[in-house]
N, C-alpha and C. Protein backbone atom coordinates (compact mmCIF):
# COMPACT_ATOMS: atom_id res chain seq x y z
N UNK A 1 10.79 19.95 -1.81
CA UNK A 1 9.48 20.28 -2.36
C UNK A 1 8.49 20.30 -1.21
N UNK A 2 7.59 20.96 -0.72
CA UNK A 2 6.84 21.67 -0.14
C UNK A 2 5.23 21.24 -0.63
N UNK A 3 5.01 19.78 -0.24
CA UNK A 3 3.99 19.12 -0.45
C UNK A 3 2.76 20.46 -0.41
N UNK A 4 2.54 21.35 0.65
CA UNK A 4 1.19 22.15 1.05
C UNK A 4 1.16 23.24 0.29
N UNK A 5 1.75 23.48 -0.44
CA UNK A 5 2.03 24.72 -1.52
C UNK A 5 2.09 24.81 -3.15
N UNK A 6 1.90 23.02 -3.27
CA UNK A 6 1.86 22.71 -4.93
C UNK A 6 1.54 21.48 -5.11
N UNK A 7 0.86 21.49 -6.40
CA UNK A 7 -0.16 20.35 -7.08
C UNK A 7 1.13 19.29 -7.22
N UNK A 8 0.35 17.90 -6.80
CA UNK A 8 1.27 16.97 -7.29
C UNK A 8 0.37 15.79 -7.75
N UNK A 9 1.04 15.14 -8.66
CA UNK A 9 0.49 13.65 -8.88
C UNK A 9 1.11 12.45 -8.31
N UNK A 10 0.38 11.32 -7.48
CA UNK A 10 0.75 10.31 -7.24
C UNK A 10 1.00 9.18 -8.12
N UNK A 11 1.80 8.65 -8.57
CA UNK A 11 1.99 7.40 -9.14
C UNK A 11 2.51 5.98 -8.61
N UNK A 12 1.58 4.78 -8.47
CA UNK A 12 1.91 4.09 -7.73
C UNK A 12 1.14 2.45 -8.37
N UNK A 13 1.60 1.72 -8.09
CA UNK A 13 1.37 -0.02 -8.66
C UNK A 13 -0.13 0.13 -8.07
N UNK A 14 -0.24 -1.14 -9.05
CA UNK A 14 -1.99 -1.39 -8.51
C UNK A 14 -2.09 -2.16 -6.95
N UNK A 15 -2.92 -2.37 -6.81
CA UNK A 15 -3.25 -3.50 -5.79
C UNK A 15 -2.45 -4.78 -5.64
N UNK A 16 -1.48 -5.33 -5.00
CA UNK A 16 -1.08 -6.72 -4.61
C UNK A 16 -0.96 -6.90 -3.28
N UNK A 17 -0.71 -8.36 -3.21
CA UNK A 17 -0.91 -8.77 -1.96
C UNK A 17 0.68 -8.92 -1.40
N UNK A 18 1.37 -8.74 -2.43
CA UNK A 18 3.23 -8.49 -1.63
C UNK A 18 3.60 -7.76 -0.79
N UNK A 19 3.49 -7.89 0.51
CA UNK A 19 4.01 -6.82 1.82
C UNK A 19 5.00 -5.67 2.01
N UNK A 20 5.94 -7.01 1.45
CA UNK A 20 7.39 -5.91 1.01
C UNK A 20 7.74 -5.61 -0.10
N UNK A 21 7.09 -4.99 -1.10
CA UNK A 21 7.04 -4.62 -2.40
C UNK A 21 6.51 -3.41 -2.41
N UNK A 22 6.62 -2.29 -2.67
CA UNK A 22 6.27 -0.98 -3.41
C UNK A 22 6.86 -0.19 -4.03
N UNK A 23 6.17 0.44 -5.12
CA UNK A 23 6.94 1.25 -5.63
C UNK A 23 5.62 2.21 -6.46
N UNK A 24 6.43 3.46 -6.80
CA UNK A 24 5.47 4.79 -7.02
C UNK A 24 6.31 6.06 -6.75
N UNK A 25 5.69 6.78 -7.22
CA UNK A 25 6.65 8.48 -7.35
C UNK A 25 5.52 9.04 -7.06
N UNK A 26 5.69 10.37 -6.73
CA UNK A 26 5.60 11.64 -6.53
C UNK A 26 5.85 13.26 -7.29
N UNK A 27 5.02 13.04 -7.80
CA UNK A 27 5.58 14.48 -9.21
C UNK A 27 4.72 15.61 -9.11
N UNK A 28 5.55 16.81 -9.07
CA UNK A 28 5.25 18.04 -9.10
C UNK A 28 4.53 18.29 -10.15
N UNK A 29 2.76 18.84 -10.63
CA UNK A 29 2.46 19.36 -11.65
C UNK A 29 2.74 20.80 -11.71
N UNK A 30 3.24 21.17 -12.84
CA UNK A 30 3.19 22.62 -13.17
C UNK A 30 2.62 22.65 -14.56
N UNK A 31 2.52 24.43 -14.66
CA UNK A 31 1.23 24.81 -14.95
C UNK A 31 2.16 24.90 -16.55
N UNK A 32 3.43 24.74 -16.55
CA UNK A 32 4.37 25.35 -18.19
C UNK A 32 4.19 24.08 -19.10
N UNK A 33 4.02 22.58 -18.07
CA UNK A 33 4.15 21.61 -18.90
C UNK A 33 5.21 21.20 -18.70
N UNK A 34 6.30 21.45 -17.87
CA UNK A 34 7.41 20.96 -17.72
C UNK A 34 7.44 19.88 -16.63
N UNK A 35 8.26 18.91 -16.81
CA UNK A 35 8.07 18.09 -15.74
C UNK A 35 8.93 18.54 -14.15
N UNK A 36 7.91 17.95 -13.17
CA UNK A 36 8.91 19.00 -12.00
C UNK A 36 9.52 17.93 -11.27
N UNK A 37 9.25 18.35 -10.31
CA UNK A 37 10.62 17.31 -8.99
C UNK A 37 9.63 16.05 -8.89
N UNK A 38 10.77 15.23 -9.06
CA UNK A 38 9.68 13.40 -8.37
C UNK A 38 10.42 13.41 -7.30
N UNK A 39 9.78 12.48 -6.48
CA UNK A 39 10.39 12.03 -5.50
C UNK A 39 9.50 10.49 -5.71
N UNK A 40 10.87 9.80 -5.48
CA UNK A 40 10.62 7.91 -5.35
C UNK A 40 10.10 7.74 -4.29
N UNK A 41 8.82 6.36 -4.54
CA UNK A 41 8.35 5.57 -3.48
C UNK A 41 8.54 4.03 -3.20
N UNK A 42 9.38 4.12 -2.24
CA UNK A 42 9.03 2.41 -2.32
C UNK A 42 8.62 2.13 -1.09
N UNK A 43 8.77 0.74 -0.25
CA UNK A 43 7.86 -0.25 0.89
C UNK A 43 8.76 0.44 2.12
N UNK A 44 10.11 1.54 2.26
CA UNK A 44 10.46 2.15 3.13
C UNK A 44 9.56 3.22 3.47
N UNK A 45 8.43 3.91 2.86
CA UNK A 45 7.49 4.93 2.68
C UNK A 45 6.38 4.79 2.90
N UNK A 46 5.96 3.19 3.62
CA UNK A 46 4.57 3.08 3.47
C UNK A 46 4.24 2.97 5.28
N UNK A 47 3.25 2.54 5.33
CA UNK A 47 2.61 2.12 6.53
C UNK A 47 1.49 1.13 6.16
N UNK A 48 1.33 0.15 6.92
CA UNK A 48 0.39 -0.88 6.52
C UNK A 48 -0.80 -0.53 7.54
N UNK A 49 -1.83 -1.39 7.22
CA UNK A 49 -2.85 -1.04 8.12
C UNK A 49 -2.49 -1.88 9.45
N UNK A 50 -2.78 -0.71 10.36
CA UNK A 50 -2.64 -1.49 11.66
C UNK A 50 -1.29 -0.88 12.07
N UNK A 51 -0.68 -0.38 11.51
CA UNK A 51 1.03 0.16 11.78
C UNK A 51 0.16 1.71 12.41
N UNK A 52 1.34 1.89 13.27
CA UNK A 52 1.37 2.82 14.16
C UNK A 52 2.90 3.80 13.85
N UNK A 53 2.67 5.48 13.79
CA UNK A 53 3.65 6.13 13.56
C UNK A 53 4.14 6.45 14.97
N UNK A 54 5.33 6.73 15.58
CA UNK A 54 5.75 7.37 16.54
C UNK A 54 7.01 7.89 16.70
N UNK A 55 7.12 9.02 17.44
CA UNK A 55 8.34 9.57 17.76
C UNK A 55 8.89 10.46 16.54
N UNK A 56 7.63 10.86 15.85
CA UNK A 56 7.55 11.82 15.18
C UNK A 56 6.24 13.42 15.00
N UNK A 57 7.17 14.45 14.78
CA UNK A 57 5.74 15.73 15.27
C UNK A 57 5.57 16.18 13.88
N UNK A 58 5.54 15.82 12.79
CA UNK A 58 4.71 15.87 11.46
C UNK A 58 5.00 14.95 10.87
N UNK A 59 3.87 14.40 9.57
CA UNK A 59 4.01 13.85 9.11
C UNK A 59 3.07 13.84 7.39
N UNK A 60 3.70 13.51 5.94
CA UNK A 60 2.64 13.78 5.00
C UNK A 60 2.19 12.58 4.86
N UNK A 61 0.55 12.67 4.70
CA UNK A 61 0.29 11.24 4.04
C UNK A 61 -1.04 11.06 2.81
N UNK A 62 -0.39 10.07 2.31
CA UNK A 62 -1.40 9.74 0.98
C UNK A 62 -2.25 8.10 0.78
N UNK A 63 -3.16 8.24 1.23
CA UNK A 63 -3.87 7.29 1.22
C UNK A 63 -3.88 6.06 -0.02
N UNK A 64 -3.19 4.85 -0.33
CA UNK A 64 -3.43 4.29 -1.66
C UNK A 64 -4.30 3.27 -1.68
N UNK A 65 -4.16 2.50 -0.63
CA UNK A 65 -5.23 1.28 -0.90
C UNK A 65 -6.06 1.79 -0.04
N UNK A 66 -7.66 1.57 0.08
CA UNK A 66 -8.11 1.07 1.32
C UNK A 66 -9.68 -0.14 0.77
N UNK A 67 -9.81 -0.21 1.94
CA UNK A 67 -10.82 -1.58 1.84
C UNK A 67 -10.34 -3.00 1.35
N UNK A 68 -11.10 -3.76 0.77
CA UNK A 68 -10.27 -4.95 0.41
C UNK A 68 -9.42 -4.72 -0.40
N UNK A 69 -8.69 -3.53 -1.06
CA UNK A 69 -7.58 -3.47 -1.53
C UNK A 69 -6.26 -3.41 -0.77
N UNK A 70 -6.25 -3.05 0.73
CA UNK A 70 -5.07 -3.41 1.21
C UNK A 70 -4.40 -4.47 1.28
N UNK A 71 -2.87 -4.30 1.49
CA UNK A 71 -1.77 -5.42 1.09
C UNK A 71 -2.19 -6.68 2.36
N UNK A 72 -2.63 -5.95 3.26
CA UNK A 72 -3.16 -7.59 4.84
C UNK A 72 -4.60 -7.96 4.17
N UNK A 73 -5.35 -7.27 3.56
CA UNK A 73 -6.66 -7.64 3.35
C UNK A 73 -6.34 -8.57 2.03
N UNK A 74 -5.53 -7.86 1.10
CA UNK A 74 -5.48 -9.43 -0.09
C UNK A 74 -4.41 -10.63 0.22
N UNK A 75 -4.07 -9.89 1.61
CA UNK A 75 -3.10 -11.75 2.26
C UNK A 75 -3.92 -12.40 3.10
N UNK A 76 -5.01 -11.84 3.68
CA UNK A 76 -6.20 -12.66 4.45
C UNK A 76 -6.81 -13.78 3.94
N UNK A 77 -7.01 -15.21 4.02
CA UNK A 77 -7.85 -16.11 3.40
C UNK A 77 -8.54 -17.08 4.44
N UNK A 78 -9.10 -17.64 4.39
CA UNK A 78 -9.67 -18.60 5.02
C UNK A 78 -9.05 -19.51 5.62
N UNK A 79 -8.45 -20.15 6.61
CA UNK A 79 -7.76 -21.32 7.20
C UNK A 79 -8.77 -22.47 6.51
N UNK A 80 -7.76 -23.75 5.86
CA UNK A 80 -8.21 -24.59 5.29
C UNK A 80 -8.72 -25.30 6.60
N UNK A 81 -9.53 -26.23 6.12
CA UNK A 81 -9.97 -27.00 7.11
C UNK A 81 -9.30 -28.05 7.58
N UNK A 82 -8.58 -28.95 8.30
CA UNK A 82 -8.07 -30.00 8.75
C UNK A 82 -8.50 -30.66 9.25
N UNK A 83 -8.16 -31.83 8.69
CA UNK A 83 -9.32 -33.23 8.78
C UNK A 83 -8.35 -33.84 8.59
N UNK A 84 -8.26 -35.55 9.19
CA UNK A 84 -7.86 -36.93 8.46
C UNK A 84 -8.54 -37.59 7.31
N UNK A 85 -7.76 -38.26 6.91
CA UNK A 85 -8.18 -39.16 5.79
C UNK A 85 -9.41 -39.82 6.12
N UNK A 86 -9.57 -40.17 7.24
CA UNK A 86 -10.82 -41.08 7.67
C UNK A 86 -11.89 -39.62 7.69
N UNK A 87 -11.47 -38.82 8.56
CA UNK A 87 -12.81 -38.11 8.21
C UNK A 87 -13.32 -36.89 6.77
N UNK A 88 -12.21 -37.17 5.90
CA UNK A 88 -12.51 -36.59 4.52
C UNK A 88 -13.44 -37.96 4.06
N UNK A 89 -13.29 -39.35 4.01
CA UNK A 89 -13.74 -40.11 3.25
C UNK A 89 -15.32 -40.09 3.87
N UNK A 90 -14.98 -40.30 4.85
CA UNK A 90 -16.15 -40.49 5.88
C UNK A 90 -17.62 -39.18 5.16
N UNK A 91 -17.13 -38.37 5.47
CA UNK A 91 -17.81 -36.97 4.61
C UNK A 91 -18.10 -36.88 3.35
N UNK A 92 -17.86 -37.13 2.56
CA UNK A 92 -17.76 -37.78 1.46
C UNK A 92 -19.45 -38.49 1.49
C-alpha cells in the first residue's frame, strides 16, 4: 500500500507511560465502504522522542503523541527527596 496516493486512518491506544507497549493499525479508507488493507502497529514501529533514525533514505511518519503526552514525558517525575530520619523529624 502506497501511503502518498491514498486516504488512510490511524488507529492507535491512548496515551501511557509503558515504553515497550504499542499497538495500532493502519487502514486504507475507500470511497465503496469496503474495508481496505491494515497494516499492524506495534513498539517495533515507533520512535521515541529523542531516538534518532539512521542508515536509512526514506522514511513514513505519523506523529501520535506529542507534548506531555509522550511515553518519556509521562515516565518523567520528580526525584523524591532524601533525607534521614533525623532530618524528616527535625523538619517537621
Amino acid at each position: 500500500m502506497s501511503l502518498l496516493t491514498k486516504k488512510v486512518k490511524v488507529n492507535y491506544e491512548g496515551p501511557n507511560p509503558q515504553l515497550y507497549s504499542f499497538t495500532g493499525n493502519i487502514q486504507e479508507v475507500r470511497n465503496d465502504g469496503k474495508r481496505g488493507e491494515r497494516i499492524t502497529l506495534d513498539e517495533k514501529n515507533i520512535l521515541l522522542r529523542g531516538c534518532v533514525l539512521k542508515n536509512t533514505k526514506w522514511a513514513y511518519c505519523v506523529v501520535v503523541y506529542t507534548g506531555h503526552e509522550t511515553k518519556i514525558m509521562l515516565n518523567s517525575h520528580t526525584a523524591d527527596i532524601k533525607q534521614s530520619g533525623v532530618e524528616q523529624k527535625m523538619s517537621k
